[in-house]
PDB file of N, CA and C in Angstrom:
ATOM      1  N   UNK A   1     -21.441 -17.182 -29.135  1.00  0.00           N
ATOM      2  CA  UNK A   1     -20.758 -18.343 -28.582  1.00  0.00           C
ATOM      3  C   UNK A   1     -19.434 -18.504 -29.330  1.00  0.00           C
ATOM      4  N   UNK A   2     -17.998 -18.781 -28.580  1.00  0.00           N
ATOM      5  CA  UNK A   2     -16.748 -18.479 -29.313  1.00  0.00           C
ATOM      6  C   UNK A   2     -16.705 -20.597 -28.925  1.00  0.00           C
ATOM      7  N   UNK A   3     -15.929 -20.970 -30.250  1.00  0.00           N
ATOM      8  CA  UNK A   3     -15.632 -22.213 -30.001  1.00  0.00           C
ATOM      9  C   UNK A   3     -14.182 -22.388 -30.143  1.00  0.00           C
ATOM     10  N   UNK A   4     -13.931 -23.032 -29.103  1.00  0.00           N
ATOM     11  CA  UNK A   4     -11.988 -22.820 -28.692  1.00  0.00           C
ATOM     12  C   UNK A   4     -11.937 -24.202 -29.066  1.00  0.00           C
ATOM     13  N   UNK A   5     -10.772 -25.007 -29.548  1.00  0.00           N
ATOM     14  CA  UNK A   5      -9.891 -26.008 -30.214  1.00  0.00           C
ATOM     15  C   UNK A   5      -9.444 -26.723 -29.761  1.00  0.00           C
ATOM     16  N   UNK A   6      -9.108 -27.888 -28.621  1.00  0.00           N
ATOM     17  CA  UNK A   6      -7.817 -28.261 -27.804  1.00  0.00           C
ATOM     18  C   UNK A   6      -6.688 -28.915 -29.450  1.00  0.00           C
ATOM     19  N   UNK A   7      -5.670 -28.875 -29.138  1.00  0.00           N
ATOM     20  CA  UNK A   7      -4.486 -28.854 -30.066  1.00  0.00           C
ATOM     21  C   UNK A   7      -5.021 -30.594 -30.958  1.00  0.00           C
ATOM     22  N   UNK A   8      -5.250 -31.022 -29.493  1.00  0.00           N
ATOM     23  CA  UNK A   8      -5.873 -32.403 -30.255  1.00  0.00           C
ATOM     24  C   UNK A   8      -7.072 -32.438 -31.106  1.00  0.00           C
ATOM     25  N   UNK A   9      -7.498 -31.771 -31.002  1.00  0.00           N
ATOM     26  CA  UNK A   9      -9.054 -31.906 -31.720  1.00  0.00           C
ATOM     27  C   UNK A   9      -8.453 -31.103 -32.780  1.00  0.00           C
ATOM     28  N   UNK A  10      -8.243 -30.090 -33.059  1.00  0.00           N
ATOM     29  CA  UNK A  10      -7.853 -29.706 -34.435  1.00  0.00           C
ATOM     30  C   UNK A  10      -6.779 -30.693 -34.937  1.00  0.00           C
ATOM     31  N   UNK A  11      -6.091 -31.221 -34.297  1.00  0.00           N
ATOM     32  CA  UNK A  11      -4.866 -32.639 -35.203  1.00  0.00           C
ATOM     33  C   UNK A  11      -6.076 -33.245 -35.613  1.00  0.00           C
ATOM     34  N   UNK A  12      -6.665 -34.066 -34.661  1.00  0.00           N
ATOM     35  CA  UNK A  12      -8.057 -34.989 -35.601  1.00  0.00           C
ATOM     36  C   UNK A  12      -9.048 -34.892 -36.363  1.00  0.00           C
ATOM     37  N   UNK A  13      -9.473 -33.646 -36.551  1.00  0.00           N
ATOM     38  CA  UNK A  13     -10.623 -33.000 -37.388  1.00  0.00           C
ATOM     39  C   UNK A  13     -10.391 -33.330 -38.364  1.00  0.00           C
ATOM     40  N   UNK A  14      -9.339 -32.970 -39.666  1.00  0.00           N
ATOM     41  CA  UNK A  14      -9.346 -33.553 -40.848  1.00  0.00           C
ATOM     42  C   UNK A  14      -9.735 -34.960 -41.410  1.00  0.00           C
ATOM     43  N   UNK A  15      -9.508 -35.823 -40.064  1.00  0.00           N
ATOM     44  CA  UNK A  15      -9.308 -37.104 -40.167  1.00  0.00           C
ATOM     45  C   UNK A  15     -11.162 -37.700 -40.351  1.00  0.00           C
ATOM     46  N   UNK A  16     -11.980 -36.578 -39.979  1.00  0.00           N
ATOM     47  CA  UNK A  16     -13.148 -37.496 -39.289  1.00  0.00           C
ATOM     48  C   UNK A  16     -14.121 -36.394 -40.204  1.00  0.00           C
ATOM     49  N   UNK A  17     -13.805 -35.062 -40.340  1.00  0.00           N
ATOM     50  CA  UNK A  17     -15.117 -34.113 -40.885  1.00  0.00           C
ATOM     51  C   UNK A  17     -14.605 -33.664 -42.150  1.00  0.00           C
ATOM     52  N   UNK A  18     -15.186 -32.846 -42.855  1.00  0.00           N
ATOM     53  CA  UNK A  18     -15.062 -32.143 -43.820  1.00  0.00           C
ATOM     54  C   UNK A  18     -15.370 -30.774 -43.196  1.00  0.00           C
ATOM     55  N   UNK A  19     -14.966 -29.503 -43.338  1.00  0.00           N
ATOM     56  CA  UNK A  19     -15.306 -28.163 -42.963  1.00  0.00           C
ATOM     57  C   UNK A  19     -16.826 -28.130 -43.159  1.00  0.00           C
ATOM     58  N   UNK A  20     -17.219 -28.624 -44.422  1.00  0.00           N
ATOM     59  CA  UNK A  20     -18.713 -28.371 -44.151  1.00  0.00           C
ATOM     60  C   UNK A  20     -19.724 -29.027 -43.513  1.00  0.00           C
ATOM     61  N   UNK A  21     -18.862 -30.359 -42.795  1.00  0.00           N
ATOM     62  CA  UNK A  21     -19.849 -31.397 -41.911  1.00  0.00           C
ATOM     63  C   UNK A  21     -19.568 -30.292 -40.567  1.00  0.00           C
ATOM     64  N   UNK A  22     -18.240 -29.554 -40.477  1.00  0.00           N
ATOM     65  CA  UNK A  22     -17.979 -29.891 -38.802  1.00  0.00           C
ATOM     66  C   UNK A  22     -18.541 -28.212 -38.712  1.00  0.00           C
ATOM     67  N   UNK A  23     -18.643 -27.043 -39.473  1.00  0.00           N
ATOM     68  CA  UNK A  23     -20.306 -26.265 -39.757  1.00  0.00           C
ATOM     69  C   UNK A  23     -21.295 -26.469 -39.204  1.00  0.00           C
ATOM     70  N   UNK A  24     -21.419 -27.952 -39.661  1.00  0.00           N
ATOM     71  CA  UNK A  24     -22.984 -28.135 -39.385  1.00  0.00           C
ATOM     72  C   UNK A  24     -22.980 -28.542 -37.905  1.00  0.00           C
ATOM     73  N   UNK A  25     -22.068 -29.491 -37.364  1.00  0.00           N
ATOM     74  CA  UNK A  25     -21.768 -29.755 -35.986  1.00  0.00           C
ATOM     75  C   UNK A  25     -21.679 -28.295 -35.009  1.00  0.00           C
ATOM     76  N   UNK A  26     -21.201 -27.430 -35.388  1.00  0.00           N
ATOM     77  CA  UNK A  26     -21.074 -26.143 -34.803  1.00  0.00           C
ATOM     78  C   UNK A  26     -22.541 -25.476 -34.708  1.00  0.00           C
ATOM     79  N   UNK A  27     -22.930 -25.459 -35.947  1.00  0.00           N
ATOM     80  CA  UNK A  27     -24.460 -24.354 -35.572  1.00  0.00           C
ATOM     81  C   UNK A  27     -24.993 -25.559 -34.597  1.00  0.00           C
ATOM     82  N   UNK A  28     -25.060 -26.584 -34.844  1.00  0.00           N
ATOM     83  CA  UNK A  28     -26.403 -27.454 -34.218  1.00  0.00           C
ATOM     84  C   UNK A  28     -26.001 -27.234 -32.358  1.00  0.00           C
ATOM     85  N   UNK A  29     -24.228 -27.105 -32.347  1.00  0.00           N
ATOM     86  CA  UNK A  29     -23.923 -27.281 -30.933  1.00  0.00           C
ATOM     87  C   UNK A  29     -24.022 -25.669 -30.818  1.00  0.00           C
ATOM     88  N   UNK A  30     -24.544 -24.648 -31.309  1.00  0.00           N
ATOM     89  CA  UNK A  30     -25.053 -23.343 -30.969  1.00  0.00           C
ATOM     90  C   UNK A  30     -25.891 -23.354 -30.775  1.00  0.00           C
ATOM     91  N   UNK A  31     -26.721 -24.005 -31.162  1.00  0.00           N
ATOM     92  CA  UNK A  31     -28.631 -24.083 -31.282  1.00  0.00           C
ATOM     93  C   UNK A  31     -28.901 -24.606 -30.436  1.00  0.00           C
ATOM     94  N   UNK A  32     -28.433 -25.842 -29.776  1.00  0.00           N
ATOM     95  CA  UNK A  32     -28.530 -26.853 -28.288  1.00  0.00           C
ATOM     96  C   UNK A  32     -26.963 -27.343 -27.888  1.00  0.00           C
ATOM     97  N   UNK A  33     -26.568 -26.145 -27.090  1.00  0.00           N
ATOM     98  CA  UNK A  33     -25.521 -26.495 -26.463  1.00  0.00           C
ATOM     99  C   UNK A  33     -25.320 -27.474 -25.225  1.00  0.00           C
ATOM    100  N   UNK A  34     -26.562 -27.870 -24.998  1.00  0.00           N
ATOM    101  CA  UNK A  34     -26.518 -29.007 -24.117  1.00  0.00           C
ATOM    102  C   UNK A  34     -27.419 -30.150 -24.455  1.00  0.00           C
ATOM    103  N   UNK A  35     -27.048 -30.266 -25.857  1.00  0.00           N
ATOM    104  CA  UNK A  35     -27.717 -31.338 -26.556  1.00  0.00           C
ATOM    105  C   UNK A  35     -26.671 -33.124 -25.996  1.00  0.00           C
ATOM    106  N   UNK A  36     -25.327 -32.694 -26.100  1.00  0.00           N
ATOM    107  CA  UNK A  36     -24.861 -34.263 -25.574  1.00  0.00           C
ATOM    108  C   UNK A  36     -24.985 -34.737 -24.547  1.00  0.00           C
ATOM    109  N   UNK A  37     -24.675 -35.987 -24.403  1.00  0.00           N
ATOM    110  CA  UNK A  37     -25.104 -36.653 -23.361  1.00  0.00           C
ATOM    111  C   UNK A  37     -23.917 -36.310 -21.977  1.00  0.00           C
ATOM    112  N   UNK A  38     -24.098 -36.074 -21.301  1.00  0.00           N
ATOM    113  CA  UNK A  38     -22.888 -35.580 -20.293  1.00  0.00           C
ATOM    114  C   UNK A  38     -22.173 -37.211 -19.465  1.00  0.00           C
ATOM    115  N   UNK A  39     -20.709 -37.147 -19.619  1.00  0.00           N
ATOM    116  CA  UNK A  39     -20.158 -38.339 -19.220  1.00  0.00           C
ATOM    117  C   UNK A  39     -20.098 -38.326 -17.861  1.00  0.00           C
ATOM    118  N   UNK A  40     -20.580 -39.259 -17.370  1.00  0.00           N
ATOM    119  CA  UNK A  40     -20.692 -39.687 -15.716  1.00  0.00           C
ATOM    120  C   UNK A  40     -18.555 -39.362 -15.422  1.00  0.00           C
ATOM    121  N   UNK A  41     -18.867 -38.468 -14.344  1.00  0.00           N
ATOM    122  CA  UNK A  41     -17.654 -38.361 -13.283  1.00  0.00           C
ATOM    123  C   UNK A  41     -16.938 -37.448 -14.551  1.00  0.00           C
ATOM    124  N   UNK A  42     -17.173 -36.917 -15.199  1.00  0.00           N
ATOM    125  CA  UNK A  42     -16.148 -35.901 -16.013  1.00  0.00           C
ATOM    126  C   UNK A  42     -16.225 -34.454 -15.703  1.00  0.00           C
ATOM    127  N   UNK A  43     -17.429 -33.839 -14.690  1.00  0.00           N
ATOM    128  CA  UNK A  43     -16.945 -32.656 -14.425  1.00  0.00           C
ATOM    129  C   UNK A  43     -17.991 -31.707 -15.512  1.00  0.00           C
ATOM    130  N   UNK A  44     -19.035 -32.456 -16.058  1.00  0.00           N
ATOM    131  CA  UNK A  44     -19.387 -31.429 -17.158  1.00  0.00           C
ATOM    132  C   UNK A  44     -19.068 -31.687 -18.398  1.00  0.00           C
ATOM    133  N   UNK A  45     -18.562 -32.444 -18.938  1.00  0.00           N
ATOM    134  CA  UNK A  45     -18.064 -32.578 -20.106  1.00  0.00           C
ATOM    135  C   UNK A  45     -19.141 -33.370 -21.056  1.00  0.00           C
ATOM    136  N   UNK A  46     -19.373 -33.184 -21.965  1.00  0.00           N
ATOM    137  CA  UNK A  46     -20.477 -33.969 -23.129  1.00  0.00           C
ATOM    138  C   UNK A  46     -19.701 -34.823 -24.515  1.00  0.00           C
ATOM    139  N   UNK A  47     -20.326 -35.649 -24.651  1.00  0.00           N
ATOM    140  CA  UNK A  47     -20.596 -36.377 -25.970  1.00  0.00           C
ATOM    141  C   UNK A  47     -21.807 -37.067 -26.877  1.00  0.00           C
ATOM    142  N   UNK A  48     -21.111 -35.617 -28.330  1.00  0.00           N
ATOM    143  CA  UNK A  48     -22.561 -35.923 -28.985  1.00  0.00           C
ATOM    144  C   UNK A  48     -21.860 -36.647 -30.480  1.00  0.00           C
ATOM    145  N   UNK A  49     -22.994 -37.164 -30.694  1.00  0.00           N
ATOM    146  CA  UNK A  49     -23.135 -38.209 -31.609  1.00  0.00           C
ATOM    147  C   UNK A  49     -22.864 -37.337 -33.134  1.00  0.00           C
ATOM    148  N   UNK A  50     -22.242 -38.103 -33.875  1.00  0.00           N
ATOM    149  CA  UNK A  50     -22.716 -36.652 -34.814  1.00  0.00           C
ATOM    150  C   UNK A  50     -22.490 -37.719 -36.307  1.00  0.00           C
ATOM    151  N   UNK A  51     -23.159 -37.344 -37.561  1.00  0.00           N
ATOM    152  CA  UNK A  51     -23.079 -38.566 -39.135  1.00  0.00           C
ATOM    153  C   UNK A  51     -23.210 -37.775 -39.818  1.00  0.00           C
ATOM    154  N   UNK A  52     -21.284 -38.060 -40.411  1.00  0.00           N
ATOM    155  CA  UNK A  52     -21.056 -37.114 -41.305  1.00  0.00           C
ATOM    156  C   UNK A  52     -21.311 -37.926 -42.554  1.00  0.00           C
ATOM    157  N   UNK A  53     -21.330 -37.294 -44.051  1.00  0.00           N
ATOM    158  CA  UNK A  53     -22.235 -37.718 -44.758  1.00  0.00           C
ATOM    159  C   UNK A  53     -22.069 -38.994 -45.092  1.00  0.00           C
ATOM    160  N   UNK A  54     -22.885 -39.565 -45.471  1.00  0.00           N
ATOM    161  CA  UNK A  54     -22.708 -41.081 -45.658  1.00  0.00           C
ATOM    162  C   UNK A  54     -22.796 -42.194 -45.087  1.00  0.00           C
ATOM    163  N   UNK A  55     -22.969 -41.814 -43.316  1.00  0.00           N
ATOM    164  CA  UNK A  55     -23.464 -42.628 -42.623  1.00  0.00           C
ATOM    165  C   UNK A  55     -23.963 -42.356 -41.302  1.00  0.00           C
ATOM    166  N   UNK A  56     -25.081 -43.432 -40.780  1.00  0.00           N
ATOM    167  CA  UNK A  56     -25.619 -42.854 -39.459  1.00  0.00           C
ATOM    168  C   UNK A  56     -25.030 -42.397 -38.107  1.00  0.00           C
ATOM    169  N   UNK A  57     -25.993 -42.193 -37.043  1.00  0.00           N
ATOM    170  CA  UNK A  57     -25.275 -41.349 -36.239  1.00  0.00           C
ATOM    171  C   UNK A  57     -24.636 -43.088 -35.472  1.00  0.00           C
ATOM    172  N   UNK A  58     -25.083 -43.596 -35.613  1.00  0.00           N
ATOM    173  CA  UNK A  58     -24.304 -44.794 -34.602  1.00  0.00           C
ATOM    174  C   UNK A  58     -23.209 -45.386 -35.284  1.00  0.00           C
ATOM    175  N   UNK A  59     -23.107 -45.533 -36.437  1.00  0.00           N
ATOM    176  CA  UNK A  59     -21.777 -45.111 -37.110  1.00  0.00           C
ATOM    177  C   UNK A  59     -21.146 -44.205 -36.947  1.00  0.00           C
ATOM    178  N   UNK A  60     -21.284 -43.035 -36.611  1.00  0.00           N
ATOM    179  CA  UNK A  60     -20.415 -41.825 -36.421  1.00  0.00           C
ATOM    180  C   UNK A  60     -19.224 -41.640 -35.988  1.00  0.00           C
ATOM    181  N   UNK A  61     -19.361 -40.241 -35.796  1.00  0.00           N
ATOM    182  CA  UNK A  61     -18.472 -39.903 -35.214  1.00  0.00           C
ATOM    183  C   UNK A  61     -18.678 -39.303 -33.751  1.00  0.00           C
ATOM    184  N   UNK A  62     -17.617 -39.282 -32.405  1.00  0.00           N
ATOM    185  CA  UNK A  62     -18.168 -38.566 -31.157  1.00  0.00           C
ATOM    186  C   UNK A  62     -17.308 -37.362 -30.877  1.00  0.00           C
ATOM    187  N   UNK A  63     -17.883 -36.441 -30.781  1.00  0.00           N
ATOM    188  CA  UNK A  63     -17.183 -35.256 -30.424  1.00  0.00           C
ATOM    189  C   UNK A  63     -17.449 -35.070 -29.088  1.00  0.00           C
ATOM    190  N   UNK A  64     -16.428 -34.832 -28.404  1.00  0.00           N
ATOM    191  CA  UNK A  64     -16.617 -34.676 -27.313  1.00  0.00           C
ATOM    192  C   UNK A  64     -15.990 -33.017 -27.000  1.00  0.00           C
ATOM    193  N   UNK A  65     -17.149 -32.262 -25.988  1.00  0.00           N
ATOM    194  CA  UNK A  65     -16.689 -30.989 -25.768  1.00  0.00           C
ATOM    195  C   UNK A  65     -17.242 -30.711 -24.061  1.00  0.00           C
ATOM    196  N   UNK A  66     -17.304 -29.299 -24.146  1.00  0.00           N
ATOM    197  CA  UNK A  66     -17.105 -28.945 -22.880  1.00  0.00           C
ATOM    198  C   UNK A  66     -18.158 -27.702 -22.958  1.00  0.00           C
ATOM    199  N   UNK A  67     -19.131 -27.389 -22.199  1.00  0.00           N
ATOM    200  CA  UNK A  67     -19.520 -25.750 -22.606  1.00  0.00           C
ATOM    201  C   UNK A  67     -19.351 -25.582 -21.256  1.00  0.00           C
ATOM    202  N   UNK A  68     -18.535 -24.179 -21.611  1.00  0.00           N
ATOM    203  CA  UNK A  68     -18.768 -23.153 -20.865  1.00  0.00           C
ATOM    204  C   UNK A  68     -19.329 -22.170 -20.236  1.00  0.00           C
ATOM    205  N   UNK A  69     -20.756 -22.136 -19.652  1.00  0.00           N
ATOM    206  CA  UNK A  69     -22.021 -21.316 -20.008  1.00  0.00           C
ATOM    207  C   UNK A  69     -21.083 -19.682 -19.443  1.00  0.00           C
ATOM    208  N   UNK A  70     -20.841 -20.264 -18.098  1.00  0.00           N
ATOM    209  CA  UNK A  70     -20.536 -18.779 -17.885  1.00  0.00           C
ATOM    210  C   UNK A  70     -19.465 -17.440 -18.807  1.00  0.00           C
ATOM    211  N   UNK A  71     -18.677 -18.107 -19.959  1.00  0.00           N
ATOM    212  CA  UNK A  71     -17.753 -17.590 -20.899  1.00  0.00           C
ATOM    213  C   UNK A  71     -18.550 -17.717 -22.430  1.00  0.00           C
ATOM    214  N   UNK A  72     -19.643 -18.771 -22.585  1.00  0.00           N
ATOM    215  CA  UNK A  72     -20.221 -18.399 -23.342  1.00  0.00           C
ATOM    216  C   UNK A  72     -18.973 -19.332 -24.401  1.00  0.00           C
ATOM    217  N   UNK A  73     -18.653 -20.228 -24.125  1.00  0.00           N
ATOM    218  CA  UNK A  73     -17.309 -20.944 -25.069  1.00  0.00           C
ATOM    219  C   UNK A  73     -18.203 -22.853 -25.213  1.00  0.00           C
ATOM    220  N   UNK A  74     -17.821 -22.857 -26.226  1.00  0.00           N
ATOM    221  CA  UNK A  74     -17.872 -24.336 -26.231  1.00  0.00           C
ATOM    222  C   UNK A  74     -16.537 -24.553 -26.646  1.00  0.00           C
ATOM    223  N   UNK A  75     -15.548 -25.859 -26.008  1.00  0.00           N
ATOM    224  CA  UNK A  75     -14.649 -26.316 -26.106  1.00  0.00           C
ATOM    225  C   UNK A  75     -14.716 -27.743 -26.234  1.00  0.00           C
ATOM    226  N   UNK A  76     -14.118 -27.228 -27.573  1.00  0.00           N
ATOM    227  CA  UNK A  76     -13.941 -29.220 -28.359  1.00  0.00           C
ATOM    228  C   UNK A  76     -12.619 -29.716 -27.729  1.00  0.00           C
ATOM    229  N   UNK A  77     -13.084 -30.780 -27.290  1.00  0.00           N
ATOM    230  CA  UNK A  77     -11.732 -31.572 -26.662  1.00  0.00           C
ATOM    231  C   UNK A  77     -11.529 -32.467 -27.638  1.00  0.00           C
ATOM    232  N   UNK A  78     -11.820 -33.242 -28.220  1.00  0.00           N
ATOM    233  CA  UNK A  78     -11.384 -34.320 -29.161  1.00  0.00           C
ATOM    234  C   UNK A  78     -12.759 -35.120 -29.941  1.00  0.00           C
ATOM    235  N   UNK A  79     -12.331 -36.038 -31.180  1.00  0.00           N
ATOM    236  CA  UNK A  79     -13.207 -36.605 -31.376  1.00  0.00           C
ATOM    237  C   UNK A  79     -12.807 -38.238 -31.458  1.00  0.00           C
ATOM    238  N   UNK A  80     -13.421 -39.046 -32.487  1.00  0.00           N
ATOM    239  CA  UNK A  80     -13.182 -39.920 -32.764  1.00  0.00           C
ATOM    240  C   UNK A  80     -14.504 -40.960 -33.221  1.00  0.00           C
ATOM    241  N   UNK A  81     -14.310 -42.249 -33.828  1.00  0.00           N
ATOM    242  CA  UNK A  81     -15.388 -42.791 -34.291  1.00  0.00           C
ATOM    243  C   UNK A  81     -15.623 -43.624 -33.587  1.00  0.00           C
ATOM    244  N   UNK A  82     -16.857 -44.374 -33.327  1.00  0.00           N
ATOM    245  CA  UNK A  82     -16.970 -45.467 -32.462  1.00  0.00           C
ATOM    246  C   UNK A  82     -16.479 -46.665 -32.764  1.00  0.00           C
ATOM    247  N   UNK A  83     -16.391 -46.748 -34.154  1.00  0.00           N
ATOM    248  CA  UNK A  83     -15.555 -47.865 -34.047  1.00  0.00           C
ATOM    249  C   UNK A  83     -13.983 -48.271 -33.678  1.00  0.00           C
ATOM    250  N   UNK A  84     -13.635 -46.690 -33.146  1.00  0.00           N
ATOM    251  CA  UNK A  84     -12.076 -47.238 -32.773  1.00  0.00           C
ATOM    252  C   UNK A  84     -11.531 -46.530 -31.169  1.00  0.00           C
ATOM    253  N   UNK A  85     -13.235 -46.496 -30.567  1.00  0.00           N
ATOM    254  CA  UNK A  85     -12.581 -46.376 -29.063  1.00  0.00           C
ATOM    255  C   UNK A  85     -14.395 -46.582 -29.089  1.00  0.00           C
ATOM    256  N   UNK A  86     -14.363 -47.434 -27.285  1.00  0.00           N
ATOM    257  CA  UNK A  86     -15.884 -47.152 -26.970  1.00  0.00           C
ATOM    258  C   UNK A  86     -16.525 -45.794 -26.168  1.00  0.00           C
ATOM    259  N   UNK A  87     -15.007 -45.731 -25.216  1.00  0.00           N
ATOM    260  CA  UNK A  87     -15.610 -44.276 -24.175  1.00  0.00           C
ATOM    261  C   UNK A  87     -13.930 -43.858 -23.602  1.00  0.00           C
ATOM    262  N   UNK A  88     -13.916 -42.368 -23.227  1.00  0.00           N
ATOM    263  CA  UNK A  88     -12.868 -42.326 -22.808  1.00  0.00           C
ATOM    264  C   UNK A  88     -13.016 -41.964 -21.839  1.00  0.00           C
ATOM    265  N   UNK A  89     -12.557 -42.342 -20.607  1.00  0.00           N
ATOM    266  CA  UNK A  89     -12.835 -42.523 -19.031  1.00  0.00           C
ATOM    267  C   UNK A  89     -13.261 -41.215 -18.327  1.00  0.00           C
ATOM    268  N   UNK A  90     -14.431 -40.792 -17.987  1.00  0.00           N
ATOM    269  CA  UNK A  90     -14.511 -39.620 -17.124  1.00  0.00           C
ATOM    270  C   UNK A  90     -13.833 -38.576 -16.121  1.00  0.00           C
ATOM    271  N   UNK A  91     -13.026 -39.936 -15.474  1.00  0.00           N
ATOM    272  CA  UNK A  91     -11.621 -39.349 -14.268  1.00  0.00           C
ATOM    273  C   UNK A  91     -11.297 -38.577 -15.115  1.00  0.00           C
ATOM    274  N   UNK A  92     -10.529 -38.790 -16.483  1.00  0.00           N
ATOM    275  CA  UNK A  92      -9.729 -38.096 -17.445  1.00  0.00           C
ATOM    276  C   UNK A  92     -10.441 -36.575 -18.001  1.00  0.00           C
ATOM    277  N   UNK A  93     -11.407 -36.592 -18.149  1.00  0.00           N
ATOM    278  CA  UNK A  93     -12.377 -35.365 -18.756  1.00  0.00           C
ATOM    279  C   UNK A  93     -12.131 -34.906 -18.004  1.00  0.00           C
ATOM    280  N   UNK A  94     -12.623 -34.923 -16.486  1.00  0.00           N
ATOM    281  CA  UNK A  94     -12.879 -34.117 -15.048  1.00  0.00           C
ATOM    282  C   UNK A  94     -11.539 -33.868 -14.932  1.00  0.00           C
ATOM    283  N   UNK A  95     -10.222 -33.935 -15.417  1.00  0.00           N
ATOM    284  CA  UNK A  95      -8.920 -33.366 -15.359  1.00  0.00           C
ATOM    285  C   UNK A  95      -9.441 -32.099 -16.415  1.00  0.00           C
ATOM    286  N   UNK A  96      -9.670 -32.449 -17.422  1.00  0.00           N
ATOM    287  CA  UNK A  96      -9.255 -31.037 -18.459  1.00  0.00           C
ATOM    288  C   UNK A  96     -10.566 -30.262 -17.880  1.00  0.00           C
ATOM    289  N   UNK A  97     -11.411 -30.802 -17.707  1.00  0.00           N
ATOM    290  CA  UNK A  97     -12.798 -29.391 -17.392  1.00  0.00           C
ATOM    291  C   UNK A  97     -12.666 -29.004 -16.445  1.00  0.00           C
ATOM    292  N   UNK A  98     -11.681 -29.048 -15.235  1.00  0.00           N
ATOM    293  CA  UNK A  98     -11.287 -28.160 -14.170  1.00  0.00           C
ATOM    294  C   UNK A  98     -10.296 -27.636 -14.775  1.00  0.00           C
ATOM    295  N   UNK A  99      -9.410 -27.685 -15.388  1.00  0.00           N
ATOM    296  CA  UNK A  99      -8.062 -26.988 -16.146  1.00  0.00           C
ATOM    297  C   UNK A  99      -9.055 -26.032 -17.264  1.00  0.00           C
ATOM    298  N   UNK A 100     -10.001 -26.349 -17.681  1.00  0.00           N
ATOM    299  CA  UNK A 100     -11.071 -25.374 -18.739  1.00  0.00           C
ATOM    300  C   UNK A 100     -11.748 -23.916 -17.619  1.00  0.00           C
ATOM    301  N   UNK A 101     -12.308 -24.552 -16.218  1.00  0.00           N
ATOM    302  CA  UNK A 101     -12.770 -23.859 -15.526  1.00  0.00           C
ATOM    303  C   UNK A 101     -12.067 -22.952 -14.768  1.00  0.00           C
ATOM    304  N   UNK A 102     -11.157 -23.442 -14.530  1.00  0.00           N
ATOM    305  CA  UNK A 102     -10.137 -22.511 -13.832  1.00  0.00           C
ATOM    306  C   UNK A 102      -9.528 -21.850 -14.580  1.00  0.00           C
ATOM    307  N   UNK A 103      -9.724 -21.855 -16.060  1.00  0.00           N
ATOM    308  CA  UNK A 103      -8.831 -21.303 -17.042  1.00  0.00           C
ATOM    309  C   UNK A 103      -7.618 -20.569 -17.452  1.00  0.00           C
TER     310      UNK A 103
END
């Protein structure tokens, strides 16, 4: 499984993981790639919960990605914590996961 970056999600990563939290986010999203919850009207797109050290998952952080089964890709679109967005609108996902699918 190859995991591709959107430009945004690598700008925010520093902000939210440590390399060895966002590791652990990676094997677990290898191990159950359709472990998140999939956002109504996005086309496929998921968000999983994820507590990097020090606090729970409802504290967390949400990564939101995309798998690709047929390429065998998971694509991180962005993250962020719950405390500083609640959801980011599905219309909007279902733009980039047809721009992912059509690649």
């Amino acid at each position: 499984m190859l995991f591709i970056e959107t430009s945004t999600f690598t700008k925010l990563l520093p902000n939210y993981l440590t390399d060895e939290e966002y590791r652990g986010l990676q094997t677990y999203l290898l191990q159950k790639p359709d472990v998140g919850d999939l956002i109504k009207g996005s086309g496929g797109v998921r968000k999983v919960r994820w507590a990097p050290a020090g606090s729970g998952k409802s504290g967390g952080i949400r990564a939101i990605y995309y798998w690709k089964k047929s390429d065998h890709e998971i694509w991180m679109l962005t993250l962020y914590s719950k405390s500083e967005r609640a959801s980011i609108p599905g219309h909007m996902l279902k733009q980039i996961a047809e721009a992912i699918k059509n690649g």
